[in-house]
PDB file of N, CA and C in Angstrom:
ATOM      1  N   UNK A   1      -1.802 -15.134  29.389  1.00  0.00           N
ATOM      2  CA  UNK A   1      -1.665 -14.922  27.953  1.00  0.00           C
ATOM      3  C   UNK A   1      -0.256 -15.353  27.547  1.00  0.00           C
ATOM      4  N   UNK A   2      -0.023 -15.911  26.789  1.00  0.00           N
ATOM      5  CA  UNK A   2       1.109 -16.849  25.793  1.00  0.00           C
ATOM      6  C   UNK A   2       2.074 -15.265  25.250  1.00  0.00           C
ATOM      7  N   UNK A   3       2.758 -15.089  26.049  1.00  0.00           N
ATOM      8  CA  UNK A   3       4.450 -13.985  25.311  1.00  0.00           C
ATOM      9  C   UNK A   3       4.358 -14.027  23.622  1.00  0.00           C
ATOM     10  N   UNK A   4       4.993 -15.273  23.689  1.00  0.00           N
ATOM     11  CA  UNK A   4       4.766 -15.648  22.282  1.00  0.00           C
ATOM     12  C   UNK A   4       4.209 -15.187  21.772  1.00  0.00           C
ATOM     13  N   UNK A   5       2.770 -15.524  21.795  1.00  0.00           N
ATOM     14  CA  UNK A   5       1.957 -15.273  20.510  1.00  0.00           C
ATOM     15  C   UNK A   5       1.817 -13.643  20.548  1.00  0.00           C
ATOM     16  N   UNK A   6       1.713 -13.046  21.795  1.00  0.00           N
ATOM     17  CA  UNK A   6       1.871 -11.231  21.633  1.00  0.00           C
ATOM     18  C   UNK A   6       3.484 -10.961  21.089  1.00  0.00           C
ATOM     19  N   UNK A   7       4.288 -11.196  20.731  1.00  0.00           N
ATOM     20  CA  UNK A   7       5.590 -11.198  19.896  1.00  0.00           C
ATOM     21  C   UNK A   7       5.276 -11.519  18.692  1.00  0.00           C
ATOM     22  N   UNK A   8       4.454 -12.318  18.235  1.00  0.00           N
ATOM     23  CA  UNK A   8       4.144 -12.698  16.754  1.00  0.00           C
ATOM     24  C   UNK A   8       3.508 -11.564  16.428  1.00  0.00           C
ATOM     25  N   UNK A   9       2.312 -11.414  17.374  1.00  0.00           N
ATOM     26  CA  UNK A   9       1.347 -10.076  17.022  1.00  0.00           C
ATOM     27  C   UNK A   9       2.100  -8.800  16.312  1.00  0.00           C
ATOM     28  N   UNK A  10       2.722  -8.846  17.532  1.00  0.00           N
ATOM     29  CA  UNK A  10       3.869  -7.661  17.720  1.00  0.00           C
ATOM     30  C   UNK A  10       4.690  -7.427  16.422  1.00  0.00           C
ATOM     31  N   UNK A  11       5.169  -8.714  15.930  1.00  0.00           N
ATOM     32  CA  UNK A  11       6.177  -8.820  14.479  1.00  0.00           C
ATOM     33  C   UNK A  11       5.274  -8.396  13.470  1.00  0.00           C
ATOM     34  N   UNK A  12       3.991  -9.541  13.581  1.00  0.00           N
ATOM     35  CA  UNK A  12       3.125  -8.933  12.312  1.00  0.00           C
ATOM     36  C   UNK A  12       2.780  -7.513  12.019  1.00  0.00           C
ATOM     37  N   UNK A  13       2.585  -7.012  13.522  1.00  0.00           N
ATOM     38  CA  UNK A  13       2.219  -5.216  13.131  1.00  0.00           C
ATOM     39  C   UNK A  13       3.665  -4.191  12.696  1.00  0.00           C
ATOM     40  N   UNK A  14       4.350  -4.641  12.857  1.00  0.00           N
ATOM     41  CA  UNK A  14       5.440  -4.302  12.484  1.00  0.00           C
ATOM     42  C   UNK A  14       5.837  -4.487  10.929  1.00  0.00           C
ATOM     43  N   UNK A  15       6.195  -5.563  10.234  1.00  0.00           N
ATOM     44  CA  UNK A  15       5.753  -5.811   9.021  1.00  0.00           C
ATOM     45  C   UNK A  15       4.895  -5.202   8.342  1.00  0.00           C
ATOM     46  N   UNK A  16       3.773  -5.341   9.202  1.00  0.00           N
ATOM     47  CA  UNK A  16       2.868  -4.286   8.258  1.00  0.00           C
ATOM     48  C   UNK A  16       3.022  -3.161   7.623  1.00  0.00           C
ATOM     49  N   UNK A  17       3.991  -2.221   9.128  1.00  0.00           N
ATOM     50  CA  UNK A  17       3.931  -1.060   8.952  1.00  0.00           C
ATOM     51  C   UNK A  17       5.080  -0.817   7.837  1.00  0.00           C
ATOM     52  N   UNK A  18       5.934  -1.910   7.403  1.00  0.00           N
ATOM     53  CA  UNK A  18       7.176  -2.015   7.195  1.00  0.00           C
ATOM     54  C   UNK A  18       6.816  -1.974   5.101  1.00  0.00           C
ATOM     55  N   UNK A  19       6.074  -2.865   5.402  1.00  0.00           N
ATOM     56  CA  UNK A  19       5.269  -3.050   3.697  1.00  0.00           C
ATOM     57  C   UNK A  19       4.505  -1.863   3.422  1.00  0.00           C
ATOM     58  N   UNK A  20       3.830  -1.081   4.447  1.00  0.00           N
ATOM     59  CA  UNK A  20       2.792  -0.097   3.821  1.00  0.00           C
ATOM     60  C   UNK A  20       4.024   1.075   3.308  1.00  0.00           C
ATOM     61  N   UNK A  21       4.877   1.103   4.348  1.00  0.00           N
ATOM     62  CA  UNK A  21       5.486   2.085   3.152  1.00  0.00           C
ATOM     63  C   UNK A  21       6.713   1.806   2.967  1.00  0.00           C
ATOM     64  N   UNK A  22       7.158   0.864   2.184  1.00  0.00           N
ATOM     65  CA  UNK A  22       7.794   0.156   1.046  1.00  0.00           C
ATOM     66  C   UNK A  22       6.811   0.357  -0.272  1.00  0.00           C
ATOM     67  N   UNK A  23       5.495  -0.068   0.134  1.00  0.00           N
ATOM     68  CA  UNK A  23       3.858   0.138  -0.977  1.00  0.00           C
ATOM     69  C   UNK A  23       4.100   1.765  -1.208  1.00  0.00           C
ATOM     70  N   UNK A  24       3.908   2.653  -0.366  1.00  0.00           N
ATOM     71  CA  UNK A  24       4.052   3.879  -0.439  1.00  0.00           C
ATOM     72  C   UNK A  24       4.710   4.393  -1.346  1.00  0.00           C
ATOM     73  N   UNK A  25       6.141   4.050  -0.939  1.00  0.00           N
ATOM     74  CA  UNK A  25       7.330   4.946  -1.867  1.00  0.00           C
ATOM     75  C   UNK A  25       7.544   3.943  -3.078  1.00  0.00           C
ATOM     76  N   UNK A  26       7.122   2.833  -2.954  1.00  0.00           N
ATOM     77  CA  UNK A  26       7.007   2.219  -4.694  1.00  0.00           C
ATOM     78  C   UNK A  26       5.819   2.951  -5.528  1.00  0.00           C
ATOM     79  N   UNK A  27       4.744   3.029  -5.011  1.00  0.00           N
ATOM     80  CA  UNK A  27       3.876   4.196  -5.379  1.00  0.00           C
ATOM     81  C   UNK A  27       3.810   5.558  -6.133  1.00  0.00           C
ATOM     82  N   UNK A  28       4.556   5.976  -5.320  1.00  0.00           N
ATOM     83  CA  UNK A  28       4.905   7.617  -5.305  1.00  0.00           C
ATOM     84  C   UNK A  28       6.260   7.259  -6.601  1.00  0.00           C
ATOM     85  N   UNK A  29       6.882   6.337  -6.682  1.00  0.00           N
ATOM     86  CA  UNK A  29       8.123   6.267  -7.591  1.00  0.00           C
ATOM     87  C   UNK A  29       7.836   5.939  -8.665  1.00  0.00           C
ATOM     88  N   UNK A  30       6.301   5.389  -9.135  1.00  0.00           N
ATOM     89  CA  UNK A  30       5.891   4.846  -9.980  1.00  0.00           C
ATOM     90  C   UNK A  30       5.330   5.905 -10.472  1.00  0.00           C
ATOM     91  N   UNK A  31       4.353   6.882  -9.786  1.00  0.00           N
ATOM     92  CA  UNK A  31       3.722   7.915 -10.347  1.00  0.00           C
ATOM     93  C   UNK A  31       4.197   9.058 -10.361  1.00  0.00           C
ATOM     94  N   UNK A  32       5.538   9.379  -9.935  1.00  0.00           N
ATOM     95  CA  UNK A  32       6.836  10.590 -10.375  1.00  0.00           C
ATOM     96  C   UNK A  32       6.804  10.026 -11.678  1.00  0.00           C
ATOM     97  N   UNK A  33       7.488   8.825 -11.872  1.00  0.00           N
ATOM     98  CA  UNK A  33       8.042   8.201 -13.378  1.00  0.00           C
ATOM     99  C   UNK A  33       6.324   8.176 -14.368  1.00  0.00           C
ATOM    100  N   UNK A  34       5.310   8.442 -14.429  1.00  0.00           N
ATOM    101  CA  UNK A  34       4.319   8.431 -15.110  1.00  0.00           C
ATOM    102  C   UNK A  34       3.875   9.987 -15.227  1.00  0.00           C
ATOM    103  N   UNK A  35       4.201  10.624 -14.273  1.00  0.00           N
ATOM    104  CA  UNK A  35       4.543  12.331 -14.335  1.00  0.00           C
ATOM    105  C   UNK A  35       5.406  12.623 -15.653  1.00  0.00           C
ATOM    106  N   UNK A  36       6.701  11.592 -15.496  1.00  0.00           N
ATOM    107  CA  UNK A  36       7.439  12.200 -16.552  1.00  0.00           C
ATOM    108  C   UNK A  36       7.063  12.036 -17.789  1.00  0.00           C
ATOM    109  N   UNK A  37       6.644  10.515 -17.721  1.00  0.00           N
ATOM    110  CA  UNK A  37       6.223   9.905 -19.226  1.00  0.00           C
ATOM    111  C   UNK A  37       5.026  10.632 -19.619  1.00  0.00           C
ATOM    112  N   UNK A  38       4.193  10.729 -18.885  1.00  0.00           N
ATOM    113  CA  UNK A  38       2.984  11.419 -19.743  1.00  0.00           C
ATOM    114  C   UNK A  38       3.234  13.044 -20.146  1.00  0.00           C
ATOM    115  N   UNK A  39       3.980  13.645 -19.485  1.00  0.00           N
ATOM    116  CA  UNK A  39       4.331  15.108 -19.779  1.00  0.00           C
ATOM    117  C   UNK A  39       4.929  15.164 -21.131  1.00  0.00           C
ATOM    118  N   UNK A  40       5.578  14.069 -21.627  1.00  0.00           N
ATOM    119  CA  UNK A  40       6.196  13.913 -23.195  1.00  0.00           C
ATOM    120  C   UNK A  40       4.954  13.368 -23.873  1.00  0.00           C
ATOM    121  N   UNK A  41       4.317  12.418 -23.377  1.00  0.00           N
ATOM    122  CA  UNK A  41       3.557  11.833 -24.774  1.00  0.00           C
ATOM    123  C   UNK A  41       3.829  11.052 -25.551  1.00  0.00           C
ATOM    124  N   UNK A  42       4.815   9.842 -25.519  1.00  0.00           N
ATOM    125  CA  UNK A  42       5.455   9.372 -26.233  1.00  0.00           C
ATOM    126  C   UNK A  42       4.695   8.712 -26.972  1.00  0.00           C
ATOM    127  N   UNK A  43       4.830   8.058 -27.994  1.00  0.00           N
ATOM    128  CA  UNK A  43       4.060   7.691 -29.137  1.00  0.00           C
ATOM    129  C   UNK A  43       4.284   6.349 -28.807  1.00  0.00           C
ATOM    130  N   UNK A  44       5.151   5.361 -28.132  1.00  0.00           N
ATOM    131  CA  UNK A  44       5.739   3.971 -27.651  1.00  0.00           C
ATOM    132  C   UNK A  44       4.636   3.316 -26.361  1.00  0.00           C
ATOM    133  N   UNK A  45       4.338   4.514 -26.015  1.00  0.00           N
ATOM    134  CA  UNK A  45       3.006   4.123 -25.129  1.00  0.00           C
ATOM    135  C   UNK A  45       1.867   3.824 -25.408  1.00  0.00           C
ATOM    136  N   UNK A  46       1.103   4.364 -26.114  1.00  0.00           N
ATOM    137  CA  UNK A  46      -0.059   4.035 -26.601  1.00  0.00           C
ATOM    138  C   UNK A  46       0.554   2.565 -27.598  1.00  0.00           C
ATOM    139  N   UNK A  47       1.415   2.505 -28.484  1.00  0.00           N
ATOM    140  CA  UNK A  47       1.672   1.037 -29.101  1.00  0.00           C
ATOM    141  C   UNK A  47       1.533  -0.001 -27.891  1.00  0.00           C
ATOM    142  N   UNK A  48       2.538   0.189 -26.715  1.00  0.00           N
ATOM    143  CA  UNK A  48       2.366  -0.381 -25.774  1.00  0.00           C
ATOM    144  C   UNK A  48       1.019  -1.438 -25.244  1.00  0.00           C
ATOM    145  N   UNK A  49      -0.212  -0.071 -25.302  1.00  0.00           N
ATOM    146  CA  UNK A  49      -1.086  -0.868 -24.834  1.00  0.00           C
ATOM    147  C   UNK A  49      -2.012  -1.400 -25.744  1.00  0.00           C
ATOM    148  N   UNK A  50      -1.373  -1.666 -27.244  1.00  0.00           N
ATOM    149  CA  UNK A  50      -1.676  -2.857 -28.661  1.00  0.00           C
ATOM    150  C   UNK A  50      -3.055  -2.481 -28.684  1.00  0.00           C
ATOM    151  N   UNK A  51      -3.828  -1.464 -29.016  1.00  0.00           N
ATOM    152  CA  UNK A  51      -5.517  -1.152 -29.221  1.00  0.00           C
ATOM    153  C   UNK A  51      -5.101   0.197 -30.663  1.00  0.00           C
ATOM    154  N   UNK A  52      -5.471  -0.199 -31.853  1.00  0.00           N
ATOM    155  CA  UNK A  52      -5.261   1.095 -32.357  1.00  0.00           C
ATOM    156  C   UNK A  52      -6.112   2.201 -32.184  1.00  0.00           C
ATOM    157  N   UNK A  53      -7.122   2.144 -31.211  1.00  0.00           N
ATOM    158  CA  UNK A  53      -7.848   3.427 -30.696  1.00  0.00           C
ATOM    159  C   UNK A  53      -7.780   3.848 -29.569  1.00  0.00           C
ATOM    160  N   UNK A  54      -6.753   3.606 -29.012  1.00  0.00           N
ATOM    161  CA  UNK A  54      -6.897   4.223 -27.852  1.00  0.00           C
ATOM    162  C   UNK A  54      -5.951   5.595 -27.635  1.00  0.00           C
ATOM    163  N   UNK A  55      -6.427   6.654 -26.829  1.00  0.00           N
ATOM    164  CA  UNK A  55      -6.057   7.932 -27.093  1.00  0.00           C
ATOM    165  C   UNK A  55      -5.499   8.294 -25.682  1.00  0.00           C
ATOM    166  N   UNK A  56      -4.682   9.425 -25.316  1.00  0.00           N
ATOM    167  CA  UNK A  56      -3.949   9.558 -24.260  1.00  0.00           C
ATOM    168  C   UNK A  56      -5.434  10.170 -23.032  1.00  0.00           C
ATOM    169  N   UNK A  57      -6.191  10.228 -23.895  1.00  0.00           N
ATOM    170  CA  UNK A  57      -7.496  10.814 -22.406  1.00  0.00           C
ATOM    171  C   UNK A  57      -7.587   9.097 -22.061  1.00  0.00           C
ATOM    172  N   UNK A  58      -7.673   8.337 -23.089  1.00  0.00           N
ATOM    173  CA  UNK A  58      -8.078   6.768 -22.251  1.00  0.00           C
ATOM    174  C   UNK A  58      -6.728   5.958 -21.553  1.00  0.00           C
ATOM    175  N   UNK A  59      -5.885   6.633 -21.284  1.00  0.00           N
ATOM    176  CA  UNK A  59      -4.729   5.994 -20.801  1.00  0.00           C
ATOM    177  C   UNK A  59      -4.275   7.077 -19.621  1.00  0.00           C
ATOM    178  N   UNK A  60      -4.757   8.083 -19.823  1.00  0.00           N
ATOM    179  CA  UNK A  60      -4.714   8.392 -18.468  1.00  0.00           C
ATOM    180  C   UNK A  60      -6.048   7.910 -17.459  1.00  0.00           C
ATOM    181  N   UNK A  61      -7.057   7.919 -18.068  1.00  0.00           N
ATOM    182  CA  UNK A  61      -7.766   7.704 -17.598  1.00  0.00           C
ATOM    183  C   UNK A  61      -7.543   6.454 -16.646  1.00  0.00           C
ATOM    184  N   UNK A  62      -7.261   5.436 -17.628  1.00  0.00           N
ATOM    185  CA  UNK A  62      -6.948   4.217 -16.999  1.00  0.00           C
ATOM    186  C   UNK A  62      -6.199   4.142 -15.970  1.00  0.00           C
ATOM    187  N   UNK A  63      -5.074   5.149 -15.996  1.00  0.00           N
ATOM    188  CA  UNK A  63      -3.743   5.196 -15.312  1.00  0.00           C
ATOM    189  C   UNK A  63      -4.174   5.766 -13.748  1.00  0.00           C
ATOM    190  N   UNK A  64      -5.321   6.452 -13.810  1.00  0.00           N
ATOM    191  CA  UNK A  64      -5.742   7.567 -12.840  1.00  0.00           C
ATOM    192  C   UNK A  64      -6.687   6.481 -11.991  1.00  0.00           C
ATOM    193  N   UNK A  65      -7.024   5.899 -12.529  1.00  0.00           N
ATOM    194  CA  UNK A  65      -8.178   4.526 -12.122  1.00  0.00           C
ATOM    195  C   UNK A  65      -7.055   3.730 -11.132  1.00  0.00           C
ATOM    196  N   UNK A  66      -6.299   3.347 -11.883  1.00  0.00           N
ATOM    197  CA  UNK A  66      -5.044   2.396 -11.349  1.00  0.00           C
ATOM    198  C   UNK A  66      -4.956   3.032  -9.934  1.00  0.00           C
ATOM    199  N   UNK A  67      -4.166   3.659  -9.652  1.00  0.00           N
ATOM    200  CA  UNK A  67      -3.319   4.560  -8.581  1.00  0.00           C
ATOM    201  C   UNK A  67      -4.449   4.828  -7.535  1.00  0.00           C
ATOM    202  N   UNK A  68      -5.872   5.077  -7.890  1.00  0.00           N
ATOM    203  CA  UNK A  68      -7.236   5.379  -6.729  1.00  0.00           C
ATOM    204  C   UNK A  68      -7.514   3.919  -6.084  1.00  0.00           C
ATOM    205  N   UNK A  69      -7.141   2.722  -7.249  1.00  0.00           N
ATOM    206  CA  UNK A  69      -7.530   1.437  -6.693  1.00  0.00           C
ATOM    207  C   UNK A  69      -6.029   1.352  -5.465  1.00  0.00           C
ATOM    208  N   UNK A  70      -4.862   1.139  -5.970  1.00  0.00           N
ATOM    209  CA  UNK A  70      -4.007   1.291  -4.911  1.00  0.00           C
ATOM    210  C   UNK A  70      -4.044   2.033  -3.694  1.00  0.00           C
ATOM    211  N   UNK A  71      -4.030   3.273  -3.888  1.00  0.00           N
ATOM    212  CA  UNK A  71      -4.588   4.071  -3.124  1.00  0.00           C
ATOM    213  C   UNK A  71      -5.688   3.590  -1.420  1.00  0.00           C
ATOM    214  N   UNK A  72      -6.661   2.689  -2.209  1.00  0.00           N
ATOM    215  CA  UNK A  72      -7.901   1.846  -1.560  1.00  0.00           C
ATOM    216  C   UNK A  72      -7.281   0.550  -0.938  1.00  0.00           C
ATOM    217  N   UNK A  73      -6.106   0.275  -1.267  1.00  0.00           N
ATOM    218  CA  UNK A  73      -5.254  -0.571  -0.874  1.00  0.00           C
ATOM    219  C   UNK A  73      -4.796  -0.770   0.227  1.00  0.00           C
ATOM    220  N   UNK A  74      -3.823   0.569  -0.264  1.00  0.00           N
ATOM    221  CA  UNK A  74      -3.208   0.987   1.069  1.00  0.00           C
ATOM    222  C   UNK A  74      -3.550   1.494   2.293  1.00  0.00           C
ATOM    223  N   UNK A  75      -4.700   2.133   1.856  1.00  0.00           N
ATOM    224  CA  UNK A  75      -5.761   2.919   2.962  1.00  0.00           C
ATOM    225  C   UNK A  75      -5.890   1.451   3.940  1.00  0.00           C
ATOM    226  N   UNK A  76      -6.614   0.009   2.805  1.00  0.00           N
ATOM    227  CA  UNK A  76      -6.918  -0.940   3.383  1.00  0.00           C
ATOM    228  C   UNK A  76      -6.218  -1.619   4.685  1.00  0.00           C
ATOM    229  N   UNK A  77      -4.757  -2.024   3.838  1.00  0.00           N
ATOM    230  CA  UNK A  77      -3.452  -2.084   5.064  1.00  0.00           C
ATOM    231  C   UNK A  77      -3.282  -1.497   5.912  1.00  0.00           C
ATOM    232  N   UNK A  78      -3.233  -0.118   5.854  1.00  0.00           N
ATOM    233  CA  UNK A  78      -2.808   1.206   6.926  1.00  0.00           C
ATOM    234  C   UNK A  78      -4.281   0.137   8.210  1.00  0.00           C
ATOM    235  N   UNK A  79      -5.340  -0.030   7.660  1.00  0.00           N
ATOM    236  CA  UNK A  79      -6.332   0.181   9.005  1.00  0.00           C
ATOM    237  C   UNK A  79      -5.993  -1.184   9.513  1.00  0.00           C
ATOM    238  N   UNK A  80      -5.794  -2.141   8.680  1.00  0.00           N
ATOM    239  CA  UNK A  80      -5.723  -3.468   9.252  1.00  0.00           C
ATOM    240  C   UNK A  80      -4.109  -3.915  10.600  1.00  0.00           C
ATOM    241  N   UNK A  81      -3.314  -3.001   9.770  1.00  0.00           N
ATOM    242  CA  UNK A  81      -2.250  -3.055  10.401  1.00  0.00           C
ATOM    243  C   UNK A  81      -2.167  -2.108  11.469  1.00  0.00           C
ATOM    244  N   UNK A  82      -2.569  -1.296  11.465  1.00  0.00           N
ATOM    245  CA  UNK A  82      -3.435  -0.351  12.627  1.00  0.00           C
ATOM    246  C   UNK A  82      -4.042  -1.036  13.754  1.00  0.00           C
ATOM    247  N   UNK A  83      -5.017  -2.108  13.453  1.00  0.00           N
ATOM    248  CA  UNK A  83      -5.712  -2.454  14.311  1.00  0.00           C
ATOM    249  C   UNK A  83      -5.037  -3.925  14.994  1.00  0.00           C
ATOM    250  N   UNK A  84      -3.635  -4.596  14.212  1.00  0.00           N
ATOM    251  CA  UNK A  84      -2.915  -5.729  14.888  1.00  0.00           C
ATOM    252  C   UNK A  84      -2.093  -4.625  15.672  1.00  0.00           C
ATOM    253  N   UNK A  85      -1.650  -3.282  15.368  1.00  0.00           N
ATOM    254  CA  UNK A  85      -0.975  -2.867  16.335  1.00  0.00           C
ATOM    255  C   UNK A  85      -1.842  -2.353  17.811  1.00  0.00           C
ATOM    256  N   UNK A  86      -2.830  -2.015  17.947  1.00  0.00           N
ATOM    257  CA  UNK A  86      -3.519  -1.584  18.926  1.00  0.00           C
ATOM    258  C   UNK A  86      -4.087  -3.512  19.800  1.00  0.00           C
ATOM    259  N   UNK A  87      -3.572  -4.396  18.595  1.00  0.00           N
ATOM    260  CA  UNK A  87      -3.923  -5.688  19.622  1.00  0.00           C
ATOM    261  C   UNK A  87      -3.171  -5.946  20.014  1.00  0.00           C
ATOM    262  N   UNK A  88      -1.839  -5.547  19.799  1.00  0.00           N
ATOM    263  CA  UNK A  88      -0.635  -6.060  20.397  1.00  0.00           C
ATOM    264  C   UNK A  88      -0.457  -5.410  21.642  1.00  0.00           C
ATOM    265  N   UNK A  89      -1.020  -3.964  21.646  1.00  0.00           N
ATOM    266  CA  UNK A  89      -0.695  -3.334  23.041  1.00  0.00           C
ATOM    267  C   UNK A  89      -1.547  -3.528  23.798  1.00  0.00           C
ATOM    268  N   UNK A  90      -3.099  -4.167  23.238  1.00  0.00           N
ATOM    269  CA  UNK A  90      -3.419  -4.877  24.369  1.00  0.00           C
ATOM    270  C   UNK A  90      -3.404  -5.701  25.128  1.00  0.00           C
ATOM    271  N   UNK A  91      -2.860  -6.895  23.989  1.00  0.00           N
ATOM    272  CA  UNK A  91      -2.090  -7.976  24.604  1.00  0.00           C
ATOM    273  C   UNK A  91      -1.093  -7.910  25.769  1.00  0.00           C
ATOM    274  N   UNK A  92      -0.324  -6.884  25.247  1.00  0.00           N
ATOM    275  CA  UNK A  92       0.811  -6.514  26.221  1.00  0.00           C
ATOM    276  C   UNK A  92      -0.327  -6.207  27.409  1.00  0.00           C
ATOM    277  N   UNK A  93      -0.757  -5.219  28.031  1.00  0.00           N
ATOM    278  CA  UNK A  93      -1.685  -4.586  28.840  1.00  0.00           C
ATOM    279  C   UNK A  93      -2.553  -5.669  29.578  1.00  0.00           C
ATOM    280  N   UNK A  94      -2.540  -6.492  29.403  1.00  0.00           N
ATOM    281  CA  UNK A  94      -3.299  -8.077  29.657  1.00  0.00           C
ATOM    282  C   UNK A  94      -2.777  -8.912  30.300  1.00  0.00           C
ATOM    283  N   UNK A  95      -1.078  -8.695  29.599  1.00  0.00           N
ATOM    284  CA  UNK A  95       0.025  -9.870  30.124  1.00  0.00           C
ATOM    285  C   UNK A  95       0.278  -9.175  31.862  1.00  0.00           C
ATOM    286  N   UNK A  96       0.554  -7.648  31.462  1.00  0.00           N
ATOM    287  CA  UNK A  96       0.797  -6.911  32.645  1.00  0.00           C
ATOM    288  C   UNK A  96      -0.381  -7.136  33.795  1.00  0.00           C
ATOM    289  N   UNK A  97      -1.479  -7.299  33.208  1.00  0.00           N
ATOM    290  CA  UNK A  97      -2.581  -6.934  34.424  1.00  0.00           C
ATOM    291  C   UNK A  97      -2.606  -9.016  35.020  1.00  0.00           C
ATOM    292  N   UNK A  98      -2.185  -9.727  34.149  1.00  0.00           N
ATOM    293  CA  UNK A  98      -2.397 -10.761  34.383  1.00  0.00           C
ATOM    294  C   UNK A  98      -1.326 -11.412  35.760  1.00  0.00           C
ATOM    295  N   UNK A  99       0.288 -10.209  34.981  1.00  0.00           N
ATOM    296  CA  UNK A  99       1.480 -10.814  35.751  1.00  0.00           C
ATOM    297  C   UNK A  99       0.956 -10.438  37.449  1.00  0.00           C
ATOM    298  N   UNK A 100       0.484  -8.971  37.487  1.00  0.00           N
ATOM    299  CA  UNK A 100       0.236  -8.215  38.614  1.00  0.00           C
ATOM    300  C   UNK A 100      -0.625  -8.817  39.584  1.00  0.00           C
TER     301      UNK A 100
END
């Protein structure tokens, strides 16, 4: 088995893990700061989203939609990057049984 390419493996699962929570705490920083804003109500928000009917149940709503799709995201990453890390240690485990 090629070093190399189990080092690439290796980098990519790493990265991964490196973006999922970078994703995470941009997440969580986004929906503290939508904690705050919606607890006021500001009247600049609803202009914001340019519909003159739309009401703060349809903007949370929306908002609550948002964050479950991310959410499905990240879940997504977490498994994918999960599963380059469990190939990398097999790789490794391969190289070993190969060197032996």
């Amino acid at each position: 088995m090629d070093s190399t390419f189990r080092l690439r493996v290796r980098a990519a699962a790493a990265a991964g893990w490196w973006t999922a929570l970078v994703f995470l705490l941009v997440m969580m920083a986004t929906w503290l700061a939508w904690l705050g804003i919606s607890t006021g109500r500001p009247d600049w928000i609803l202009r914001l989203w340019g519909s003159p009917d739309i009401t703060w149940e349809r903007v949370q709503t929306l908002v609550l939609e948002f964050y479950a799709i991310l959410k499905l995201l990240l879940w997504l990453w977490v498994l994918f990057t999960a599963w380059l890390t469990i190939w990398a240690r097999r790789l490794k485990a391969a190289e070993r049984a190969a060197a032996a």
